[in-house]
C-alpha atoms as a PDB file:
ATOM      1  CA  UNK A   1       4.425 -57.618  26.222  1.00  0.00           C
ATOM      2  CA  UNK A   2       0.838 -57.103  26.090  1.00  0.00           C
ATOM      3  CA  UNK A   3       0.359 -55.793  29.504  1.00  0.00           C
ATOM      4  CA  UNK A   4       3.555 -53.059  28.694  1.00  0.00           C
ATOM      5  CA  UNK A   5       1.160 -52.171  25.640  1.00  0.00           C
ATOM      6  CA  UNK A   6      -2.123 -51.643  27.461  1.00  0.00           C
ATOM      7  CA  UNK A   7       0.023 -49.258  30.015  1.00  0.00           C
ATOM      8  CA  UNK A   8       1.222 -47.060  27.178  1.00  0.00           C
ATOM      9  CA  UNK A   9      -2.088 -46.348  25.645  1.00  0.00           C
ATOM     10  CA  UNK A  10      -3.245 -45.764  29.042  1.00  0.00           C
ATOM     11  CA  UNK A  11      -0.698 -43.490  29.587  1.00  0.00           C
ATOM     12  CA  UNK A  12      -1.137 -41.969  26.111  1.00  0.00           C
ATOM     13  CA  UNK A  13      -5.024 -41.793  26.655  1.00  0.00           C
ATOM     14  CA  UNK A  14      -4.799 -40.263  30.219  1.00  0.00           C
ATOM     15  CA  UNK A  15      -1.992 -37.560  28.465  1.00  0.00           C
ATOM     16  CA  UNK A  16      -4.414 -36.577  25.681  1.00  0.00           C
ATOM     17  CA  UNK A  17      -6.870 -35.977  28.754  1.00  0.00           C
ATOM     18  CA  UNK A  18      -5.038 -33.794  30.528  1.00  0.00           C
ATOM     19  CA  UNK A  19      -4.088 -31.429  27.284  1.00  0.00           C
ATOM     20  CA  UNK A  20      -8.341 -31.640  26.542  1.00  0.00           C
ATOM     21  CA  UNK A  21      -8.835 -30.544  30.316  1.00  0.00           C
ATOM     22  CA  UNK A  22      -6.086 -27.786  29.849  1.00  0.00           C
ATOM     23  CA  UNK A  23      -7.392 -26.258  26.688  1.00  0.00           C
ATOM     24  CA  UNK A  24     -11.225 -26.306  27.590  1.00  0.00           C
ATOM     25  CA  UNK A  25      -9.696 -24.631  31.058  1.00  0.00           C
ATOM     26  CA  UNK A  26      -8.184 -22.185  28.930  1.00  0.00           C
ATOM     27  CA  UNK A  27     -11.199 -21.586  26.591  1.00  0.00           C
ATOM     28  CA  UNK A  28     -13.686 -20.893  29.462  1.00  0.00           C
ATOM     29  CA  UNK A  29     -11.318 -19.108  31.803  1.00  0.00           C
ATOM     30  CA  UNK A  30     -12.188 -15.639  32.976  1.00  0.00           C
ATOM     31  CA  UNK A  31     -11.392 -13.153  31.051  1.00  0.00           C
ATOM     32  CA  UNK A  32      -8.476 -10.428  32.205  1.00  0.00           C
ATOM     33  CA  UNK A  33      -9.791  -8.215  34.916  1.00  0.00           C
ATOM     34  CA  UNK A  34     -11.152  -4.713  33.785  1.00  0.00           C
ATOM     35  CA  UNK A  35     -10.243  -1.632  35.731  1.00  0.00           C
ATOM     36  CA  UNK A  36     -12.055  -2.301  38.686  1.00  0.00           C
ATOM     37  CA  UNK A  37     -13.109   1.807  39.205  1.00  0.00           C
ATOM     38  CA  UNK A  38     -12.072   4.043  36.929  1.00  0.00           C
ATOM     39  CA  UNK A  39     -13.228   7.198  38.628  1.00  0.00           C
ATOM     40  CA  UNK A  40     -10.460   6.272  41.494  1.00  0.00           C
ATOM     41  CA  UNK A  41      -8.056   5.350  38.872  1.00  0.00           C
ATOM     42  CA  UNK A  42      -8.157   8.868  37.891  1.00  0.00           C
ATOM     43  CA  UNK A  43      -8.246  10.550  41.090  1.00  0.00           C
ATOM     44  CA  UNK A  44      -4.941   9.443  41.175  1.00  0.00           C
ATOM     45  CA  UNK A  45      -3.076  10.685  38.959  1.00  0.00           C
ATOM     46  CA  UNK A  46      -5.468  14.225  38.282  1.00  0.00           C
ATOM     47  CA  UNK A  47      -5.972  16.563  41.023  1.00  0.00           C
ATOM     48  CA  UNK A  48      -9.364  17.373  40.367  1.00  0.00           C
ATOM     49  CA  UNK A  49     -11.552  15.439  38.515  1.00  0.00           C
ATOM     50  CA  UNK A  50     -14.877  16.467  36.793  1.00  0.00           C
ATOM     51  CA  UNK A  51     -17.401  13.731  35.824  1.00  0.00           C
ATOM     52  CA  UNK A  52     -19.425  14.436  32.957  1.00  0.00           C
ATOM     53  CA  UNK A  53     -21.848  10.913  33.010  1.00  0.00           C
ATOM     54  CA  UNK A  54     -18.971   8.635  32.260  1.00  0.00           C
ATOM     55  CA  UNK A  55     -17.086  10.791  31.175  1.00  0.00           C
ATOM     56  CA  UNK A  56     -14.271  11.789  33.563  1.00  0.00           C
ATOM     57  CA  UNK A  57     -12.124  15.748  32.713  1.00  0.00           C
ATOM     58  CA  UNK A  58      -8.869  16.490  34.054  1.00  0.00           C
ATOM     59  CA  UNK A  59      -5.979  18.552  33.355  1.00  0.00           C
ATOM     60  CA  UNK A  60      -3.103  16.338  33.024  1.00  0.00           C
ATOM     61  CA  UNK A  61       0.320  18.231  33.547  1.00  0.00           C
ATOM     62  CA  UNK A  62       3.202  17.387  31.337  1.00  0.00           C
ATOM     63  CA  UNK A  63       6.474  19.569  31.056  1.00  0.00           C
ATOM     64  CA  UNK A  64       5.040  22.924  30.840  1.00  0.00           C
ATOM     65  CA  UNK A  65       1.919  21.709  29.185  1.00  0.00           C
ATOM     66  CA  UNK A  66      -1.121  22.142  30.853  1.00  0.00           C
ATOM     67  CA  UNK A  67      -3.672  19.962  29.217  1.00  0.00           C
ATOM     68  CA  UNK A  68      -7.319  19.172  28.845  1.00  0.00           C
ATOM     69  CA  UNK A  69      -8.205  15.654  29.017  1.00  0.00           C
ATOM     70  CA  UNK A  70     -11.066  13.097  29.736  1.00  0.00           C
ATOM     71  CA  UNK A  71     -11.118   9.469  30.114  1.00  0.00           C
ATOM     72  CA  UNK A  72     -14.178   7.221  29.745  1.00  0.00           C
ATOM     73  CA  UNK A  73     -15.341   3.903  29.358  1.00  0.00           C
ATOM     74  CA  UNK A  74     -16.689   2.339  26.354  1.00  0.00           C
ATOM     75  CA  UNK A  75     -20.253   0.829  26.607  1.00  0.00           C
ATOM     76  CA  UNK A  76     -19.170  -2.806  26.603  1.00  0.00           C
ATOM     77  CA  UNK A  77     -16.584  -1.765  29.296  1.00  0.00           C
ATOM     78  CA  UNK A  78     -14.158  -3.618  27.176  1.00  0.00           C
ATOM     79  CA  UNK A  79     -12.017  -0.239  25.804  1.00  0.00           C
ATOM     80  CA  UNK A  80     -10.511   2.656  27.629  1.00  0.00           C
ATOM     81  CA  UNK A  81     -11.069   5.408  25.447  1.00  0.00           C
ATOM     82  CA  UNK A  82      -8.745   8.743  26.400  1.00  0.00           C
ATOM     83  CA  UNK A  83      -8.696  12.492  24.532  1.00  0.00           C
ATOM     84  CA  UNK A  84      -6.850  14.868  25.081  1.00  0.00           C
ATOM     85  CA  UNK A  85      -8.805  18.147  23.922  1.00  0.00           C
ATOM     86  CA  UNK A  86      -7.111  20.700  21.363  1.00  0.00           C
ATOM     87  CA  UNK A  87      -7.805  23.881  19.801  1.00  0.00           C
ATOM     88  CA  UNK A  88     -11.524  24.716  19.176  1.00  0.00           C
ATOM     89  CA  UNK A  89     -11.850  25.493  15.453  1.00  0.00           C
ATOM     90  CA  UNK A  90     -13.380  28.266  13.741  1.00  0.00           C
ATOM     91  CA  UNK A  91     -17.173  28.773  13.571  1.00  0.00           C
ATOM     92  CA  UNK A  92     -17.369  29.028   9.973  1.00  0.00           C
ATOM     93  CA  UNK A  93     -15.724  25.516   7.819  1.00  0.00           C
ATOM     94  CA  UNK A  94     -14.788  27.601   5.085  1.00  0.00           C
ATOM     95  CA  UNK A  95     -12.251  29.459   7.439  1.00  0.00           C
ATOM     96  CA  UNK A  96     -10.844  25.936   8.267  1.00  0.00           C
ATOM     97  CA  UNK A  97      -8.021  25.516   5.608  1.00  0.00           C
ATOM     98  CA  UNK A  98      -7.770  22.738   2.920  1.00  0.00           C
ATOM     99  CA  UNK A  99      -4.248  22.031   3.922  1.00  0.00           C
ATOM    100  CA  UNK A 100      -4.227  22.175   7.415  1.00  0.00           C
ATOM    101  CA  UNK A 101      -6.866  19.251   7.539  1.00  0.00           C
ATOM    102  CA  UNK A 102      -4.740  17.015   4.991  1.00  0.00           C
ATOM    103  CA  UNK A 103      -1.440  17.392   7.521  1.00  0.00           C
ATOM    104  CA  UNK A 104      -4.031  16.407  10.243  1.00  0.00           C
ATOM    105  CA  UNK A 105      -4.729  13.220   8.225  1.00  0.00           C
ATOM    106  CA  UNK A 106      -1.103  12.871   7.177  1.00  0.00           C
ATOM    107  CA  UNK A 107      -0.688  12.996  10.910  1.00  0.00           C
ATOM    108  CA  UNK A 108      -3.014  10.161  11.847  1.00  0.00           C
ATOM    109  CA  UNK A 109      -1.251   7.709   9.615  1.00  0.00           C
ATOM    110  CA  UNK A 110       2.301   8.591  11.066  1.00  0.00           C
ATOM    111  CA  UNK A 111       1.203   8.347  14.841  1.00  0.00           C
ATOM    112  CA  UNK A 112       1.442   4.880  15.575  1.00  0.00           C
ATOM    113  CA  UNK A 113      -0.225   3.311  18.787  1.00  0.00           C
ATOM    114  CA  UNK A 114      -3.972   3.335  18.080  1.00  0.00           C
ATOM    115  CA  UNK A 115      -3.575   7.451  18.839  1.00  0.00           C
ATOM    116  CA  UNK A 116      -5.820   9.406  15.885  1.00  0.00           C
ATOM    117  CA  UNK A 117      -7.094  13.188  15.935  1.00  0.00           C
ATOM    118  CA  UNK A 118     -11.151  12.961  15.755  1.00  0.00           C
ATOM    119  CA  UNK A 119     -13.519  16.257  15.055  1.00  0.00           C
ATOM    120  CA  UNK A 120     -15.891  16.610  18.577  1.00  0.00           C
ATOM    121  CA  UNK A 121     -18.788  18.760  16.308  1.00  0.00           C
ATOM    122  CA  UNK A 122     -20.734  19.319  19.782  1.00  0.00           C
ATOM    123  CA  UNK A 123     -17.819  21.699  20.333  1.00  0.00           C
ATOM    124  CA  UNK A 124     -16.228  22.035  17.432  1.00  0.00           C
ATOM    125  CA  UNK A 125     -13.377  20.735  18.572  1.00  0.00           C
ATOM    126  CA  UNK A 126     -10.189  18.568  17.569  1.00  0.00           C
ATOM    127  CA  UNK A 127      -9.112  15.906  20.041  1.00  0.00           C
ATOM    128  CA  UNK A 128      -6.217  13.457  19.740  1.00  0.00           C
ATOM    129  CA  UNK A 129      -7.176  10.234  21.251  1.00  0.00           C
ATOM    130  CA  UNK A 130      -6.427   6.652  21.816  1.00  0.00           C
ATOM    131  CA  UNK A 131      -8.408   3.167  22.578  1.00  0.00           C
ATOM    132  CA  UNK A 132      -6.426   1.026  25.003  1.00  0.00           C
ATOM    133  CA  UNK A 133      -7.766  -2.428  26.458  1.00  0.00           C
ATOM    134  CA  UNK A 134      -9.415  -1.949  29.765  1.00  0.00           C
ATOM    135  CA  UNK A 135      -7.105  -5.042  31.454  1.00  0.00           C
ATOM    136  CA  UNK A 136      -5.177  -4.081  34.292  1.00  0.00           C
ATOM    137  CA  UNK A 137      -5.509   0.232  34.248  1.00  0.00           C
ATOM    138  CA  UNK A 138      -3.836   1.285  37.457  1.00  0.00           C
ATOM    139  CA  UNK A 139      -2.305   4.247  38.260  1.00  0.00           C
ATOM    140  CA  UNK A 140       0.977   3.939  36.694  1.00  0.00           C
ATOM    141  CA  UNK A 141      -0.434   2.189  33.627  1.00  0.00           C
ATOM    142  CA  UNK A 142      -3.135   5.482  33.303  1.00  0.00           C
ATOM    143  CA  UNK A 143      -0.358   7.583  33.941  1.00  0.00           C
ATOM    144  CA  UNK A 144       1.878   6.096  31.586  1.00  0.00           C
ATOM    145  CA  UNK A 145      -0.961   6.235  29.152  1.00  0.00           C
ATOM    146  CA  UNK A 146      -1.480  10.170  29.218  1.00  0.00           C
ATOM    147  CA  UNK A 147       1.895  10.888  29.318  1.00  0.00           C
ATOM    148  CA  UNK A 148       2.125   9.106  25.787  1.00  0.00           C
ATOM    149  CA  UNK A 149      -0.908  10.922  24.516  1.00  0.00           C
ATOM    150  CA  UNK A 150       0.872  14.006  26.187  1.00  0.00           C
ATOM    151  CA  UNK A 151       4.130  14.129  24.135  1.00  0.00           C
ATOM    152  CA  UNK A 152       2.645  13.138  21.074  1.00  0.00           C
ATOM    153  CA  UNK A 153      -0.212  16.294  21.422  1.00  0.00           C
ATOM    154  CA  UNK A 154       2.842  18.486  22.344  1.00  0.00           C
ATOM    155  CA  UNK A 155       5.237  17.158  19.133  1.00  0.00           C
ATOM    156  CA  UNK A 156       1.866  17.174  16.885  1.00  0.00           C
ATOM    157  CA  UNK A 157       1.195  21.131  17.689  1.00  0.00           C
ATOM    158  CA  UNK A 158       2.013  22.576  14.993  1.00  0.00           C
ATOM    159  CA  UNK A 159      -0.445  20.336  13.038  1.00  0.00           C
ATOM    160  CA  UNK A 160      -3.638  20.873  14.746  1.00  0.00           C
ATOM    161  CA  UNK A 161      -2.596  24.744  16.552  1.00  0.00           C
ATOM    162  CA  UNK A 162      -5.815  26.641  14.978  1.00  0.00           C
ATOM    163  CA  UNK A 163      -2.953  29.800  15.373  1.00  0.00           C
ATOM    164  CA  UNK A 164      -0.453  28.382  13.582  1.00  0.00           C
ATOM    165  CA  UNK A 165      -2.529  27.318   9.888  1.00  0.00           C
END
């Protein structure tokens, strides 16, 4: 009986090894793979691409939309950070109505999916935008991506059209 004893806490012992082995493997394992280039990642699904720095533009065509958009790393490399560019707002704030700023924040709540309007002051600009991990960006995921940011800047119009406050 002894001997039957010494093989289970072997057994037991050599078990608890293996799940140690397993979760350190998992701890220090590589992280996911970032998109490897984005500038080609891009190319492919815009016709012509203009880089800015890191900053990539494109018009991205959805429906009868043709729209303004950029892609571009964040400084870690860790985020994929993509805008699509809207209406360029007045040069004087006081011309920018009360209202039309609180449906824009209204908006952001609703939106869902990490997607929020921002205010680009370089260029006085609204841009609708969205963070997305940079694991795994391929063509279809980039496409996919910009399509979403696409229909919600088309359904969103009427809340950040500068013609239509």
């Amino acid at each position: 009986m002894p001997h039957d004893t010494s093989f289970l806490i072997w057994r037991l012992q050599a078990g608890v090894l293996v799940v140690i082995i397993f979760c350190l493997s998992q701890l220090f394992a590589a992280p996911p793979e970032p998109t490897a280039d984005l500038a080609t990642v891009v190319a492919q699904v815009a016709a012509q691409v203009d880089r800015q720095g890191d900053r990539f533009d494109f018009m991205f065509k959805h429906d009868d939309w043709e729209l303004s958009m950029s892609a571009v790393l964040s400084v870690d490399g860790k985020s994929l950070w993509l805008m699509s560019w809207l209406d360029e707002l007045p040069r004087e704030a006081a011309l920018v109505p009360r209202n039309a700023l609180l449906r824009l924040l209204a908006t952001n709540d609703a939106m869902g999916n990490g997607k929020f309007f921002a205010y680009i002051p370089n260029n006085r600009r609204f841009v609708l935008q969205r963070s997305v991990p940079n694991e795994g960006i391929d063509e279809k995921k980039l496409a996919s991506l910009l399509k979403d940011l696409a229909e919600t800047g088309v359904e969103t119009e009427p809340v950040w059209c500068v013609e239509k406050w």
